[in-house]
C-alpha atoms as a PDB file:
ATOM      1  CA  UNK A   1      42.484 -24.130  92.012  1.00  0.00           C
ATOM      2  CA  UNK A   2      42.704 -21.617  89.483  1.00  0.00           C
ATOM      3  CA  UNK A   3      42.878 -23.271  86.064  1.00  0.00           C
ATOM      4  CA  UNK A   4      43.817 -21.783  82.396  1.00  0.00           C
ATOM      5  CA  UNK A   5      41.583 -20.640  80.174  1.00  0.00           C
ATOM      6  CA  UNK A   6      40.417 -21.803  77.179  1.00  0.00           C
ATOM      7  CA  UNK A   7      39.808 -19.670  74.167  1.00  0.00           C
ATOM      8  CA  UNK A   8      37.333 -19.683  71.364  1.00  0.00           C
ATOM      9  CA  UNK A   9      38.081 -17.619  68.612  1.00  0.00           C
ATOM     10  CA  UNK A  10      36.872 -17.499  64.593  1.00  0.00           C
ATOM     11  CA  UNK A  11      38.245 -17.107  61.739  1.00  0.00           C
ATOM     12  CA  UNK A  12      37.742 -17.694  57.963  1.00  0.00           C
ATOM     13  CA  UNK A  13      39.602 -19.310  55.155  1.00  0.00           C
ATOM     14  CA  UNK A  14      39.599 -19.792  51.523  1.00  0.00           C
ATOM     15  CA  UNK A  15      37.745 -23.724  51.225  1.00  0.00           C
ATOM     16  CA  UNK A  16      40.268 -24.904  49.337  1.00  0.00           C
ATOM     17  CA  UNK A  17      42.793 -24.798  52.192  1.00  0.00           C
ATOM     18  CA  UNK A  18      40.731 -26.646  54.873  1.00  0.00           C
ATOM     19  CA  UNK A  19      42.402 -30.270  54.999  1.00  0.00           C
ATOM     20  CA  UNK A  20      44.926 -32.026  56.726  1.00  0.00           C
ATOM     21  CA  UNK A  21      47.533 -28.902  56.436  1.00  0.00           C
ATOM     22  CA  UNK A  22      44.795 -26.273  57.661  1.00  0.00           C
ATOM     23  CA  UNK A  23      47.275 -24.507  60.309  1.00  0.00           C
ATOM     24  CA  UNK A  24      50.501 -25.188  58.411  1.00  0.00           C
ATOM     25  CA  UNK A  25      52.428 -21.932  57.859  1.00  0.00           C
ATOM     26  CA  UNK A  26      51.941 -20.391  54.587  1.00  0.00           C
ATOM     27  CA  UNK A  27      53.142 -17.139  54.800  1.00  0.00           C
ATOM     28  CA  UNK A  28      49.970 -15.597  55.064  1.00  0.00           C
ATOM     29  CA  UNK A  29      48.675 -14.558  58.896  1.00  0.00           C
ATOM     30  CA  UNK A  30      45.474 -15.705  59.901  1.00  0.00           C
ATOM     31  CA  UNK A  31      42.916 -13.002  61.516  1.00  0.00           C
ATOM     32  CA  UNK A  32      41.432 -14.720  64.513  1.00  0.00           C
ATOM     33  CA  UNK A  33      38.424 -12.572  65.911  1.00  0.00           C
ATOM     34  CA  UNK A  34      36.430 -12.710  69.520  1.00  0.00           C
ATOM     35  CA  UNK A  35      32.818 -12.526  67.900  1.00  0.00           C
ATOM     36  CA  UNK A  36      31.629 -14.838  65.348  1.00  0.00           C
ATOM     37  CA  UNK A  37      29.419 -11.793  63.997  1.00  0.00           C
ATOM     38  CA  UNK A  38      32.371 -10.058  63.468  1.00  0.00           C
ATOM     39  CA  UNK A  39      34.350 -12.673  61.541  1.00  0.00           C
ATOM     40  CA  UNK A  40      31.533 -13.342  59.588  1.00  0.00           C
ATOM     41  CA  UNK A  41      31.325  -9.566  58.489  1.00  0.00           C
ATOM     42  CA  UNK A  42      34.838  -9.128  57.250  1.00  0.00           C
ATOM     43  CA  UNK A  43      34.353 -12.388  55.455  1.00  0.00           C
ATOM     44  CA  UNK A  44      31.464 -11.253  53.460  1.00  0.00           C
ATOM     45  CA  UNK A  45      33.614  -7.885  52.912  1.00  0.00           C
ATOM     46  CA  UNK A  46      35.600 -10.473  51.904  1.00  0.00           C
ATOM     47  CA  UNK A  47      33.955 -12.401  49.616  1.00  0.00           C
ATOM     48  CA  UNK A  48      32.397  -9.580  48.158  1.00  0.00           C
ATOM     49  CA  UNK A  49      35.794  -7.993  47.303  1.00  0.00           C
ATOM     50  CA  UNK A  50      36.747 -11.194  45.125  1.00  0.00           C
ATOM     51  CA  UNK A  51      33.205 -12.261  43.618  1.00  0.00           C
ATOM     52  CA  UNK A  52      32.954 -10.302  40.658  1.00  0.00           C
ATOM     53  CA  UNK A  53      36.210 -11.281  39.404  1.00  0.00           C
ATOM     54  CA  UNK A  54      37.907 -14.735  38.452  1.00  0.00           C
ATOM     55  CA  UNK A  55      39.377 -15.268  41.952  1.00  0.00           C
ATOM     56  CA  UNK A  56      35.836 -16.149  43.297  1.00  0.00           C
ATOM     57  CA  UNK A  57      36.322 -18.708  45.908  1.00  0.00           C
ATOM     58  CA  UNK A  58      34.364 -20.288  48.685  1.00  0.00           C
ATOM     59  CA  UNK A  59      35.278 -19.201  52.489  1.00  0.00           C
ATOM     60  CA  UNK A  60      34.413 -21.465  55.099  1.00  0.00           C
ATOM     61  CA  UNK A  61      33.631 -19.912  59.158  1.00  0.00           C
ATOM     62  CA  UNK A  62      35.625 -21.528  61.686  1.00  0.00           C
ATOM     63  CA  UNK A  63      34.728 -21.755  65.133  1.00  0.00           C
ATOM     64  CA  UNK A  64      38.664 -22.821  66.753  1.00  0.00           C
ATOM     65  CA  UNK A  65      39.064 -23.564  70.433  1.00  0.00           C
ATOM     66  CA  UNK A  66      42.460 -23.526  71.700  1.00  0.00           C
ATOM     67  CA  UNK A  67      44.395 -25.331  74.589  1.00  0.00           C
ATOM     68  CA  UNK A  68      44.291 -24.694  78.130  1.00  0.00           C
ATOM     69  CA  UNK A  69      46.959 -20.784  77.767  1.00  0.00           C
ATOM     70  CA  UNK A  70      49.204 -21.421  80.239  1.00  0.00           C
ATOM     71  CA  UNK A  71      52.355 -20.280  80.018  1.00  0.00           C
ATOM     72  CA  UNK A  72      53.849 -23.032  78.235  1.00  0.00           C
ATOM     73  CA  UNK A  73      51.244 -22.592  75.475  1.00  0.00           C
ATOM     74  CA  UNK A  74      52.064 -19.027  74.998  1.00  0.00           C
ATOM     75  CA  UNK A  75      55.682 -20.432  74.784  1.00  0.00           C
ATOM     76  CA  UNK A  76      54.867 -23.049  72.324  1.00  0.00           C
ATOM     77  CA  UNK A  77      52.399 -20.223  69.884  1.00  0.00           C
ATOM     78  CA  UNK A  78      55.732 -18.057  70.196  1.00  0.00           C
ATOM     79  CA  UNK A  79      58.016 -21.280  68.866  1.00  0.00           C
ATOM     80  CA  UNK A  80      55.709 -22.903  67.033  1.00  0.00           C
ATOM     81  CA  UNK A  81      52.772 -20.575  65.889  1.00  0.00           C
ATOM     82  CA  UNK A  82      49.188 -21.055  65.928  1.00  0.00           C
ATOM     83  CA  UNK A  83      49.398 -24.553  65.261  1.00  0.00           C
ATOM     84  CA  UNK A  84      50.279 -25.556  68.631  1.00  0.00           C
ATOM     85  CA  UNK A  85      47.685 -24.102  70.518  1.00  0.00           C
ATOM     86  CA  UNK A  86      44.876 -25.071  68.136  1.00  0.00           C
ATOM     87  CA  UNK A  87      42.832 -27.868  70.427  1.00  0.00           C
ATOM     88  CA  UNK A  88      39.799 -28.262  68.309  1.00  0.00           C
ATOM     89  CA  UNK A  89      38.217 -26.645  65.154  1.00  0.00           C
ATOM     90  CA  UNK A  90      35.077 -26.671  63.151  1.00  0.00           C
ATOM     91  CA  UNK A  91      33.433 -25.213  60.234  1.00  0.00           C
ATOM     92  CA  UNK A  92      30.228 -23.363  60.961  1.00  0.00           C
ATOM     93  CA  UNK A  93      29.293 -21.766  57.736  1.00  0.00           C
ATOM     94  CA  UNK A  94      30.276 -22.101  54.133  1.00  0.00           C
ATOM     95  CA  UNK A  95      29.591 -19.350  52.176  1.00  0.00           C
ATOM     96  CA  UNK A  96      29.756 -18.886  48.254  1.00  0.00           C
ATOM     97  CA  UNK A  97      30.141 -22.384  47.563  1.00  0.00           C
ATOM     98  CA  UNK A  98      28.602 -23.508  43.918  1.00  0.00           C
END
């Protein structure tokens, strides 16, 4: 039997914003990327955009695995955004942190 697959994407976010909330809308759309090298590049672009000014902030690296994207997830992403497909995530580098 032929089962769904199951994604792992990255992305990056200010620190201040990883918590309970993490995937609650804000407005703002998240940049999910295939390769981790990749993420981590536009992050440092990133970070170096901000760190000479007073908006320096930490970013954290995510590493995000989603549900099983069956049909009914792609429904539920469309509904309900990126919350509901969001299985599992983790931080796998913090960068710029005091």
């Amino acid at each position: 039997m032929h089962s769904a697959p199951i994604l792992t994407l990255y992305t990056f976010i200010n620190k201040s914003a990883v918590g309970e909330d993490r995937w609650r809308e804000t407005g703002i759309p998240e940049i999910f990327y295939e390769d981790v090298d990749e993420a981590r590049r536009d992050m440092l672009e990133v970070h170096e955009e901000h760190s000479s000014g007073p908006d320096t902030f930490p970013l954290c690296l995510e590493k995000v695995e989603t549900i099983p994207m069956t049909k009914s997830a792609i429904m539920a992403l469309l509904n309900h955004g990126v919350k509901a497909i969001i299985d599992r995530y983790e931080i796998i580098e913090e960068f710029g942190g005091a």
